[in-house]
Protein backbone atom coordinates (compact mmCIF):
# COMPACT_ATOMS: atom_id res chain seq x y z
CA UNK A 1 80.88 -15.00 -106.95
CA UNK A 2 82.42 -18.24 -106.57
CA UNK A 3 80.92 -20.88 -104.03
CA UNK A 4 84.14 -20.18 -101.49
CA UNK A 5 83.82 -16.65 -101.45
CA UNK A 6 79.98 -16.43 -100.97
CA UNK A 7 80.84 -18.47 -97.64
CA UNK A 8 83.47 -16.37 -96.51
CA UNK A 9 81.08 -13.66 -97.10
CA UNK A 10 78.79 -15.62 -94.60
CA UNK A 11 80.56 -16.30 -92.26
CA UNK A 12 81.84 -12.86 -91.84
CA UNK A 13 78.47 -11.55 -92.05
CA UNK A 14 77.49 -14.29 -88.91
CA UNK A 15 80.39 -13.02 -87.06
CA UNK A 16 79.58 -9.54 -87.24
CA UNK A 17 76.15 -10.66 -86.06
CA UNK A 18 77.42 -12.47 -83.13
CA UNK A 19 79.54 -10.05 -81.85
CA UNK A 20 76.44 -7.60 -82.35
CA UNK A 21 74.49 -10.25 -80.28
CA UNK A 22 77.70 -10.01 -78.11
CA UNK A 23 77.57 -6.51 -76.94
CA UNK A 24 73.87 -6.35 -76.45
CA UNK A 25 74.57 -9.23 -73.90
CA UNK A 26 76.93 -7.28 -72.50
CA UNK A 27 75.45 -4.28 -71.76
CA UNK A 28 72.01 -5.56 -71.00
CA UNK A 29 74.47 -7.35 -67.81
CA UNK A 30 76.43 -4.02 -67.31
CA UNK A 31 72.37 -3.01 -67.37
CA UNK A 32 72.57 0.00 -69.55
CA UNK A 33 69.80 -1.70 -70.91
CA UNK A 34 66.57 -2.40 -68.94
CA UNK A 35 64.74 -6.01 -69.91
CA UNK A 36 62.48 -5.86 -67.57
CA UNK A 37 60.06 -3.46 -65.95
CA UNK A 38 60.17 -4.43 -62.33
CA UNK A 39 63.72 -5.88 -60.87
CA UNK A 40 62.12 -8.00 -57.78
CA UNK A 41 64.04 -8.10 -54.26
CA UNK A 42 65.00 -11.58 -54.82
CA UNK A 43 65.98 -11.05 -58.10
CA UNK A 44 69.95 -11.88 -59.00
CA UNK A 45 71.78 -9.78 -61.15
CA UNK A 46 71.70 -9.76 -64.30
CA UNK A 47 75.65 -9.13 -64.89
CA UNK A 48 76.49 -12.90 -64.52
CA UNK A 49 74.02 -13.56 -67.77
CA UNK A 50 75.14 -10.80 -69.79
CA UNK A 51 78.62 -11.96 -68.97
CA UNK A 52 78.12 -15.50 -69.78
CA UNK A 53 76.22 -15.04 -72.73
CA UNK A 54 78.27 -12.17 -74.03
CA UNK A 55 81.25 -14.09 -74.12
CA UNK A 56 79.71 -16.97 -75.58
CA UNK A 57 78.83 -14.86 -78.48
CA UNK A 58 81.95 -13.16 -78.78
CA UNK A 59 83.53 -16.96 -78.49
CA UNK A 60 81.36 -17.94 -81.71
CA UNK A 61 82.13 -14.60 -83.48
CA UNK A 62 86.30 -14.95 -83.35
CA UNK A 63 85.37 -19.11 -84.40
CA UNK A 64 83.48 -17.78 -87.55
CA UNK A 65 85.93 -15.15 -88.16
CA UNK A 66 89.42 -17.55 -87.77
CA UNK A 67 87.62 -21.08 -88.72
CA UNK A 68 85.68 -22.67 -91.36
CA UNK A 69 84.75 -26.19 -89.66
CA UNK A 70 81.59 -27.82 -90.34
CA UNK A 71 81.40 -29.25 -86.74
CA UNK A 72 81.84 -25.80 -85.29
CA UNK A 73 78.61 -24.47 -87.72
CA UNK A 74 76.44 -27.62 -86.07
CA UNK A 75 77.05 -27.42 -82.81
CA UNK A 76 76.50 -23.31 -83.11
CA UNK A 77 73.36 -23.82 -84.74
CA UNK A 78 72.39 -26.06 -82.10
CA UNK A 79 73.38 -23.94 -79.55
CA UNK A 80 71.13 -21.02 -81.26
CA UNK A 81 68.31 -23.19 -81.40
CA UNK A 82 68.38 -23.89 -77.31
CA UNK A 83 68.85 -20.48 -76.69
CA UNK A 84 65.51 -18.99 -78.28
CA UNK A 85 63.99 -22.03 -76.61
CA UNK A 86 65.28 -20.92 -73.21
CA UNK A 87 64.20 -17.46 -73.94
CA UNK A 88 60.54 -18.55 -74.45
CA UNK A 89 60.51 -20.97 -72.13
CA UNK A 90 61.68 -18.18 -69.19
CA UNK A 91 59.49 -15.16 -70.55
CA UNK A 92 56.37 -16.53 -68.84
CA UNK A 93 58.91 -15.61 -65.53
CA UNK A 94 59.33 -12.02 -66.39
CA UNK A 95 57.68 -8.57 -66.56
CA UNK A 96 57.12 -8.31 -69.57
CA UNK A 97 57.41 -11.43 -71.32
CA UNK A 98 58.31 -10.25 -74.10
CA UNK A 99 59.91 -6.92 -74.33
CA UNK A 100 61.91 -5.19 -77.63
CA UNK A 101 65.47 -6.06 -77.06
CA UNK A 102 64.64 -9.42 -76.49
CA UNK A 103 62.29 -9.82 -79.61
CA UNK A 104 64.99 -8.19 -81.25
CA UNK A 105 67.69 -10.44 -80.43
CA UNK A 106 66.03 -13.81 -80.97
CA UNK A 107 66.13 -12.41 -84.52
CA UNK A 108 69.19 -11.65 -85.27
CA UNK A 109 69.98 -14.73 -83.62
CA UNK A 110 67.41 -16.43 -86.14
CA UNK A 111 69.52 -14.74 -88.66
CA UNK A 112 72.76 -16.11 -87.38
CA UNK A 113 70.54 -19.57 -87.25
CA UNK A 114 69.98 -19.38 -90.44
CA UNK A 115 73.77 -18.59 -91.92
CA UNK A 116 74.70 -21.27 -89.35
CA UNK A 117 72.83 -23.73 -90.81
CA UNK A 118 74.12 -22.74 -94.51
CA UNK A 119 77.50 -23.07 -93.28
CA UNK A 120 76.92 -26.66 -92.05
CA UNK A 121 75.18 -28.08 -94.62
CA UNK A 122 77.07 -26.36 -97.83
CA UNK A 123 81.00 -27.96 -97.24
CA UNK A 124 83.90 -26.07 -98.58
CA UNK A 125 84.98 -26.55 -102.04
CA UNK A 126 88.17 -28.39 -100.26
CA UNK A 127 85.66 -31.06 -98.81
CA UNK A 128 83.67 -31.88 -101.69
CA UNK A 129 84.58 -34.37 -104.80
CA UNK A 130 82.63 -32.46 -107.11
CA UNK A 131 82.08 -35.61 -109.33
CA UNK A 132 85.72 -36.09 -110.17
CA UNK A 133 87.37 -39.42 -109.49
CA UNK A 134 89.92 -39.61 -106.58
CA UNK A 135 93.21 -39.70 -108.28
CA UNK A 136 96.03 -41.26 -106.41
CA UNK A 137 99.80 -40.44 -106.92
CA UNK A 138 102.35 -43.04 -108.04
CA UNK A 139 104.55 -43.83 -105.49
């Protein structure tokens, strides 16, 4: 499998996995699926965050689909990396802490971390030298 294809292969595997990620967002804010035990009086709805983070992920799933931009790969790796922060930082908040889905998510999401990071660091064959000397054109 040449180098190219392997990362088209990746990066259509990492946008199946966000859009995956996607829907679960999506319908744990439509809340077909239950997160927590116990929704408190005071507590907001969830449909904003599902929302939000559902079309974040579906946002990074068209990007990996259409694009193959270094940049892009960083700053979605980065933005993986503050999510599952965010999630443990917050669970202390809930009941429970930790629950299935959201175990579940963080990793897939480690997953799509992972490919991500690949993505970044490995440059398309059109953006390497690949030892050969730059060979300009006669005018």
């Amino acid at each position: 499998m040449s180098i190219d294809r392997g990362r088209r292969t990746i990066r259509y595997l990492a946008a199946v996995l966000s859009a995956g990620i996607a829907a679960v967002y999506l319908l744990i804010g439509f809340d077909v699926i239950k997160v927590v035990d116990t929704n408190p009086p005071d507590m907001p709805s969830l449909l904003p965050f599902g929302l939000m983070s559902g079309a974040a992920f579906l946002l990074g799933a068209i990007l990996l689909a259409v694009f193959d931009r270094r940049i892009l790969w960083t700053l979605g790796g980065l933005f993986q990396v503050a999510v599952i922060a965010m999630y443990v930082a917050v669970a202390p908040q809930r009941d429970p802490s930790y629950e299935a889905w959201g175990i579940g998510l963080k990793v897939v999401q480690a997953i799509l971390l992972l490919a991500l990071v690949y993505l970044a660091v490995r440059a398309p064959r059109g953006n390497r030298l690949h030892g050969a000397a730059i060979r300009r054109t006669p005018r």
